[in-house]
PDB file of N, CA and C in Angstrom:
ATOM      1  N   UNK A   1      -6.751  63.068  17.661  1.00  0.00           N
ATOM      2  CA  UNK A   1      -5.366  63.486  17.628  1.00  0.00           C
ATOM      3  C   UNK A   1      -4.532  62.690  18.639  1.00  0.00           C
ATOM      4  N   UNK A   2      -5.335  62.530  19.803  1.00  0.00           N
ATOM      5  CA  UNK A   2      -4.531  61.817  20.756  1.00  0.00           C
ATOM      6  C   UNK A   2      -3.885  60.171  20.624  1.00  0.00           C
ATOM      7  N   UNK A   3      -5.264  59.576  19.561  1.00  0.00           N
ATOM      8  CA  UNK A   3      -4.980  57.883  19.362  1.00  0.00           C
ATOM      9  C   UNK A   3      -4.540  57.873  18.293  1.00  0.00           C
ATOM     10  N   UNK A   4      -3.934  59.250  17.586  1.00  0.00           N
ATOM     11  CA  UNK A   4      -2.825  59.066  16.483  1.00  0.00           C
ATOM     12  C   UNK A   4      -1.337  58.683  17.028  1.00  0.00           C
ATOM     13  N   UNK A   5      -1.498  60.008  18.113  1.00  0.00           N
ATOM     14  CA  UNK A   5       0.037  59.595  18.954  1.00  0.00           C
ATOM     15  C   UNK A   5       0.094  58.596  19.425  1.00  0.00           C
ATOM     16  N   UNK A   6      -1.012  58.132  20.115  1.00  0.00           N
ATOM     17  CA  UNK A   6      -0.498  56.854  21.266  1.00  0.00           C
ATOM     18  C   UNK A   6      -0.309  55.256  19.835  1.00  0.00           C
ATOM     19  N   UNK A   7      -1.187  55.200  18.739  1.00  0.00           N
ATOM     20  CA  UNK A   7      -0.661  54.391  18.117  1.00  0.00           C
ATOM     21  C   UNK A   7       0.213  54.108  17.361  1.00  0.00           C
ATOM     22  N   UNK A   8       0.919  55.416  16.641  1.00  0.00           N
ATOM     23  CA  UNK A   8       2.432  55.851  16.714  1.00  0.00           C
ATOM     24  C   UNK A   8       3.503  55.436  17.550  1.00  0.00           C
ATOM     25  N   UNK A   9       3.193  55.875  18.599  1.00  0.00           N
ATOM     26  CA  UNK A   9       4.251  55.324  20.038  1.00  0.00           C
ATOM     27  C   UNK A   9       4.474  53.971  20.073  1.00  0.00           C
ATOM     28  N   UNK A  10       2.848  53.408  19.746  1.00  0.00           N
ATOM     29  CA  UNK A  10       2.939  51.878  19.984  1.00  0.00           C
ATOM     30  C   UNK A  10       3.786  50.979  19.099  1.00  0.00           C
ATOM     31  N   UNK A  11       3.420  51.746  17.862  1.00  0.00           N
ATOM     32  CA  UNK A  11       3.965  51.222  16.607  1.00  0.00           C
ATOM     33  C   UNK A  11       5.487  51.296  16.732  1.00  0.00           C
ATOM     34  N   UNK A  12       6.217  52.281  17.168  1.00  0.00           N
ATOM     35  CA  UNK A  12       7.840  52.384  17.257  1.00  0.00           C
ATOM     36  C   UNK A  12       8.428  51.902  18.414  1.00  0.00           C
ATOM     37  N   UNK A  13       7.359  51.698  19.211  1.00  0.00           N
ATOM     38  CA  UNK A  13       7.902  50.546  20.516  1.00  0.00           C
ATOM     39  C   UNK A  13       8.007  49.192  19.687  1.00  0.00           C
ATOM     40  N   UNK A  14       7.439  48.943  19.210  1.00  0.00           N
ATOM     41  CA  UNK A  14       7.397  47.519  18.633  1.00  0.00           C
ATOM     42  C   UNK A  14       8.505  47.106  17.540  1.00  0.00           C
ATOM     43  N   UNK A  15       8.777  48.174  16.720  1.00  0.00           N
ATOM     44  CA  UNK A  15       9.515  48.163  16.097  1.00  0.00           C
ATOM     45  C   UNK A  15      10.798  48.633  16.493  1.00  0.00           C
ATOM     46  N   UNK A  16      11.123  49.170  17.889  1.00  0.00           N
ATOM     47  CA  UNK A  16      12.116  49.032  18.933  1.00  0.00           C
ATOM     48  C   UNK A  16      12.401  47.878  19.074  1.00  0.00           C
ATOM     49  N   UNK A  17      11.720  47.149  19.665  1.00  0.00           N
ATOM     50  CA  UNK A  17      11.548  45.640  20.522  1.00  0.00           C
ATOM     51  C   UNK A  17      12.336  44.784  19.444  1.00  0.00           C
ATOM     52  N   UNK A  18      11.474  45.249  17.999  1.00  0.00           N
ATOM     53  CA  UNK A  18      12.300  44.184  17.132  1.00  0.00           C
ATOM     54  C   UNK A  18      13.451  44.262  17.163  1.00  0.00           C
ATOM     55  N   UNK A  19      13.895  45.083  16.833  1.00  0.00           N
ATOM     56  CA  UNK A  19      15.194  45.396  15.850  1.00  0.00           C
ATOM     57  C   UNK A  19      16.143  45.180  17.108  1.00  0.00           C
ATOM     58  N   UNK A  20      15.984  45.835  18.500  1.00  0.00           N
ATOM     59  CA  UNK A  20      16.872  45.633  19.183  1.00  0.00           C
ATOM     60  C   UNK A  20      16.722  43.610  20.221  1.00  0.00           C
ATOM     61  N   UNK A  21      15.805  43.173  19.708  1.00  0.00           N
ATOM     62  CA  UNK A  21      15.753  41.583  20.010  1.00  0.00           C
ATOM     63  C   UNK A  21      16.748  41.271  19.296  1.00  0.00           C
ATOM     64  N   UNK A  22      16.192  41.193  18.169  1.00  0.00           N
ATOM     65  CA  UNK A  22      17.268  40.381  16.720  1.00  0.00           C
ATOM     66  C   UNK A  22      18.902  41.028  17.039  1.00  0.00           C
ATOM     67  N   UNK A  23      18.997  42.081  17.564  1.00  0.00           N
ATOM     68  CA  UNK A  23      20.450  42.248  17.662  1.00  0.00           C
ATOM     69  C   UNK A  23      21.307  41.941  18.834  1.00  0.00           C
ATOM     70  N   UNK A  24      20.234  41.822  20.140  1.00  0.00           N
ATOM     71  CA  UNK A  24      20.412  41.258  21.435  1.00  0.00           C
ATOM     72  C   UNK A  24      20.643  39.257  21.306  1.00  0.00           C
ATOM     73  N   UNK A  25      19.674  39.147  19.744  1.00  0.00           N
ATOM     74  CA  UNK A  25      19.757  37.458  20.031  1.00  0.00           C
ATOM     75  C   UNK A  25      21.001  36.797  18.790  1.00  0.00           C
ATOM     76  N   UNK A  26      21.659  37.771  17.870  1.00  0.00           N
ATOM     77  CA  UNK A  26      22.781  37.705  17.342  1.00  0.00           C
ATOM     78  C   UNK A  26      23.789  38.243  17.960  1.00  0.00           C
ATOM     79  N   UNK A  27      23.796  38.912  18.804  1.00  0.00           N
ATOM     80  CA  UNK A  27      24.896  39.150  19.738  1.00  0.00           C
ATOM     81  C   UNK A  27      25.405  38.248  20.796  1.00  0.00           C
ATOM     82  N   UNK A  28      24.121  37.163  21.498  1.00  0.00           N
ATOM     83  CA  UNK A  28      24.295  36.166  22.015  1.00  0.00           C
ATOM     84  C   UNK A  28      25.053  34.775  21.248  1.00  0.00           C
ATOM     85  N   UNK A  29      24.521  34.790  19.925  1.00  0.00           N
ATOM     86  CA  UNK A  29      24.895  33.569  19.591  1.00  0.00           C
ATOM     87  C   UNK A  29      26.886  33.974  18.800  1.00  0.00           C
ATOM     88  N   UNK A  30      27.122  35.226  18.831  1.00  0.00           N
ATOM     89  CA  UNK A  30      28.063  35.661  18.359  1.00  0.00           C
ATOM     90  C   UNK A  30      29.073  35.224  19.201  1.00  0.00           C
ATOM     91  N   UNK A  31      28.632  36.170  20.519  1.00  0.00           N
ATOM     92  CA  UNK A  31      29.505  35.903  21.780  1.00  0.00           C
ATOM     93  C   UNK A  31      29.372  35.165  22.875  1.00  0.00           C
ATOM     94  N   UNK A  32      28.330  34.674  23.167  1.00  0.00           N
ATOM     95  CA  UNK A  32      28.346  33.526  24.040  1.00  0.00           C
ATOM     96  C   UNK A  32      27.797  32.229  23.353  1.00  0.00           C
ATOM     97  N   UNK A  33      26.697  32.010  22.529  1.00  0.00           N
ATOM     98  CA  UNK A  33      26.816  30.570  21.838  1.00  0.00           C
ATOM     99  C   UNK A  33      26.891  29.198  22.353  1.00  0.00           C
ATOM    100  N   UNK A  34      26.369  28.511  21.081  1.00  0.00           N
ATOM    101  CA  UNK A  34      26.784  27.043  21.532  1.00  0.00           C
ATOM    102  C   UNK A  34      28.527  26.591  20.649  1.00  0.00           C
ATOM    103  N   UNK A  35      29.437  26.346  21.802  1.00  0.00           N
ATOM    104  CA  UNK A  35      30.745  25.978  21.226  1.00  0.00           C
ATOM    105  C   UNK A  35      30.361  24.284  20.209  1.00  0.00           C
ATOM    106  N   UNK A  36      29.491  23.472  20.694  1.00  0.00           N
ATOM    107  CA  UNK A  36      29.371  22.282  19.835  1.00  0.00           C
ATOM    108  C   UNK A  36      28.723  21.867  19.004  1.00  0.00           C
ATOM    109  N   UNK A  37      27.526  23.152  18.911  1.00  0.00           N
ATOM    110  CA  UNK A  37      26.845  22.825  18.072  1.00  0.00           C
ATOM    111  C   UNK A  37      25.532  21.781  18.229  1.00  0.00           C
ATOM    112  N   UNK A  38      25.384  21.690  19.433  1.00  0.00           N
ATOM    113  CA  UNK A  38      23.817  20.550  20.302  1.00  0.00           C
ATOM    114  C   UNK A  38      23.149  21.805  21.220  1.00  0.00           C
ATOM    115  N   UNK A  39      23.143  23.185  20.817  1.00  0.00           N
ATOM    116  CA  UNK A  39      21.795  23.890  21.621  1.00  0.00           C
ATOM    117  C   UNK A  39      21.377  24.297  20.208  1.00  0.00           C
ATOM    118  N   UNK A  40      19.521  23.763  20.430  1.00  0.00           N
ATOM    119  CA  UNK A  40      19.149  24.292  19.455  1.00  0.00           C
ATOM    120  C   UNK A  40      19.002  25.407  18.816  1.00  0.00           C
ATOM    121  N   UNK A  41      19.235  26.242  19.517  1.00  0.00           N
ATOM    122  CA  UNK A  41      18.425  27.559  19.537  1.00  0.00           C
ATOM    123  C   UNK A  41      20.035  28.520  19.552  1.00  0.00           C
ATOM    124  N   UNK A  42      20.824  28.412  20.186  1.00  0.00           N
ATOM    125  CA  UNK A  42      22.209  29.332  19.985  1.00  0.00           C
ATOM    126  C   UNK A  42      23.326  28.584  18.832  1.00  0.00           C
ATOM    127  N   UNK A  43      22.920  27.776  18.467  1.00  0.00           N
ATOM    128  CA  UNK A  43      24.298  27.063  17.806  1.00  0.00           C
ATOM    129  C   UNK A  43      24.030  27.590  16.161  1.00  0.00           C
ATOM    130  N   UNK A  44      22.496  28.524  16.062  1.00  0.00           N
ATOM    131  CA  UNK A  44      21.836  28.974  14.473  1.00  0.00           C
ATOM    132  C   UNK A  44      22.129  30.427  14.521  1.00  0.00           C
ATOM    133  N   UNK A  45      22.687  31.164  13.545  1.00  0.00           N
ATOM    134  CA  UNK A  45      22.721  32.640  14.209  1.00  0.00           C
ATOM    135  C   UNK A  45      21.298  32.796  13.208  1.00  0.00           C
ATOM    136  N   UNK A  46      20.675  32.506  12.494  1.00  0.00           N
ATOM    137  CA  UNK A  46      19.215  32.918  12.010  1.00  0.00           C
ATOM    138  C   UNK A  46      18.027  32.480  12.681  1.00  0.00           C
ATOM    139  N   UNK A  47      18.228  31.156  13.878  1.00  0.00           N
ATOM    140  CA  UNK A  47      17.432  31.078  14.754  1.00  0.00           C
ATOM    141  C   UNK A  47      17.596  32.050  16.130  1.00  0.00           C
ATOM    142  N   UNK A  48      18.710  32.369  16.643  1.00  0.00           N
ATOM    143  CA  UNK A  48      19.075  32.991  17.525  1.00  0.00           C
ATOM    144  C   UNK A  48      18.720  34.272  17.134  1.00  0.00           C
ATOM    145  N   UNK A  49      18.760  35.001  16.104  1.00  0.00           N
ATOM    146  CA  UNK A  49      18.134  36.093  16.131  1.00  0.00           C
ATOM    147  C   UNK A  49      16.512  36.384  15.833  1.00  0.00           C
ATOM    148  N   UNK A  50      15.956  35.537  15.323  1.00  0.00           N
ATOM    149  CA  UNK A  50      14.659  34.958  15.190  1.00  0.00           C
ATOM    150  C   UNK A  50      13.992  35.145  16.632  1.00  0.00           C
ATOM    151  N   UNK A  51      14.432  34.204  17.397  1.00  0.00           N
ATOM    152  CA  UNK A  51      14.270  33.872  18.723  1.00  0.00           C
ATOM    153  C   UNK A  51      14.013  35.351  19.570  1.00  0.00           C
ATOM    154  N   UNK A  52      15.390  36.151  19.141  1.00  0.00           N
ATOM    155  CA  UNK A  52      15.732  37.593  19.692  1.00  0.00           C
ATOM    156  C   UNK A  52      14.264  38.623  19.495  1.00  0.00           C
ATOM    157  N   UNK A  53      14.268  38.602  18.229  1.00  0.00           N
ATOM    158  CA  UNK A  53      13.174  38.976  18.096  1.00  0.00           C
ATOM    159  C   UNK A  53      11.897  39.246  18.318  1.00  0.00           C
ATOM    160  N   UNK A  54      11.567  37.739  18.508  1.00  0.00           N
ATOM    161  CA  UNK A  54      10.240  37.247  19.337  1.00  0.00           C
ATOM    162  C   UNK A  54      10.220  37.726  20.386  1.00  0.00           C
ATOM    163  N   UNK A  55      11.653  37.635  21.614  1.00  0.00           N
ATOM    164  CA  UNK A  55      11.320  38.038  22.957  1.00  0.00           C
ATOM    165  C   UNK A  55      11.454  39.557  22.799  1.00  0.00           C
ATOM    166  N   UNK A  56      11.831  40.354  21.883  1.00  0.00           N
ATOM    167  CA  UNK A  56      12.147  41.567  22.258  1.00  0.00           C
ATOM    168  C   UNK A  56      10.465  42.180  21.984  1.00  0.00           C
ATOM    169  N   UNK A  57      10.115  41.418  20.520  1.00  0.00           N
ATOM    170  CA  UNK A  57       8.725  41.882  20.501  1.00  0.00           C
ATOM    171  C   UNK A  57       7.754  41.303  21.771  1.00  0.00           C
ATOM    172  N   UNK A  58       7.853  40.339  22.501  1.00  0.00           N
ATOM    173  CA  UNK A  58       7.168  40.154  23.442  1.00  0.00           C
ATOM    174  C   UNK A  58       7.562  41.279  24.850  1.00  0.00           C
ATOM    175  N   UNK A  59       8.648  41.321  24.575  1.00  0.00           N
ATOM    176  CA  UNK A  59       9.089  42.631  25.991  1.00  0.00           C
ATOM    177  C   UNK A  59       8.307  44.098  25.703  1.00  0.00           C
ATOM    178  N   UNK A  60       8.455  44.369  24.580  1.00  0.00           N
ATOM    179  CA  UNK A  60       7.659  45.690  23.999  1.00  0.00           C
ATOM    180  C   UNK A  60       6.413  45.838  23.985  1.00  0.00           C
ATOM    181  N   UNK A  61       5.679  44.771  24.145  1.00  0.00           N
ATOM    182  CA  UNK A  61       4.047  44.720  24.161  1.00  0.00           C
ATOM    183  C   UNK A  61       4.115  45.003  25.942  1.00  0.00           C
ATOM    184  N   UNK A  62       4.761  44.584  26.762  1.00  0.00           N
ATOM    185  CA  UNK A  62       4.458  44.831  28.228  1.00  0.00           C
ATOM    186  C   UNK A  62       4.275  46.243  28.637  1.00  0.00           C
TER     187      UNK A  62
END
């Protein structure tokens, strides 16, 4: 009963992590960004939230 909850928990942390990465890394490229278009990574809003993602799922595993 107990490693139902705790892998539950784990499971909606993670799926925390996502959802609020991808919206932390489209919010960056929304409002702060690359103005010229030469950063790889902010000047894409489907890489920038991609990106978001990754770190939010990497923050959620800690």
């Amino acid at each position: 009963m107990f490693k139902i909850k705790v892998k539950k928990m784990v499971i909606i942390k993670l799926i925390a992590g996502i959802i609020l990465g991808g919206l932390a890394g489209f919010a960056y490229y929304k409002f702060i960004g690359c103005r010229t278009g030469a950063c790889p990574i902010t000047s894409n809003p489907w890489i920038s939230t991609v990106y978001g993602m990754i770190m939010g799922t990497l923050i959620a595993l800690l």
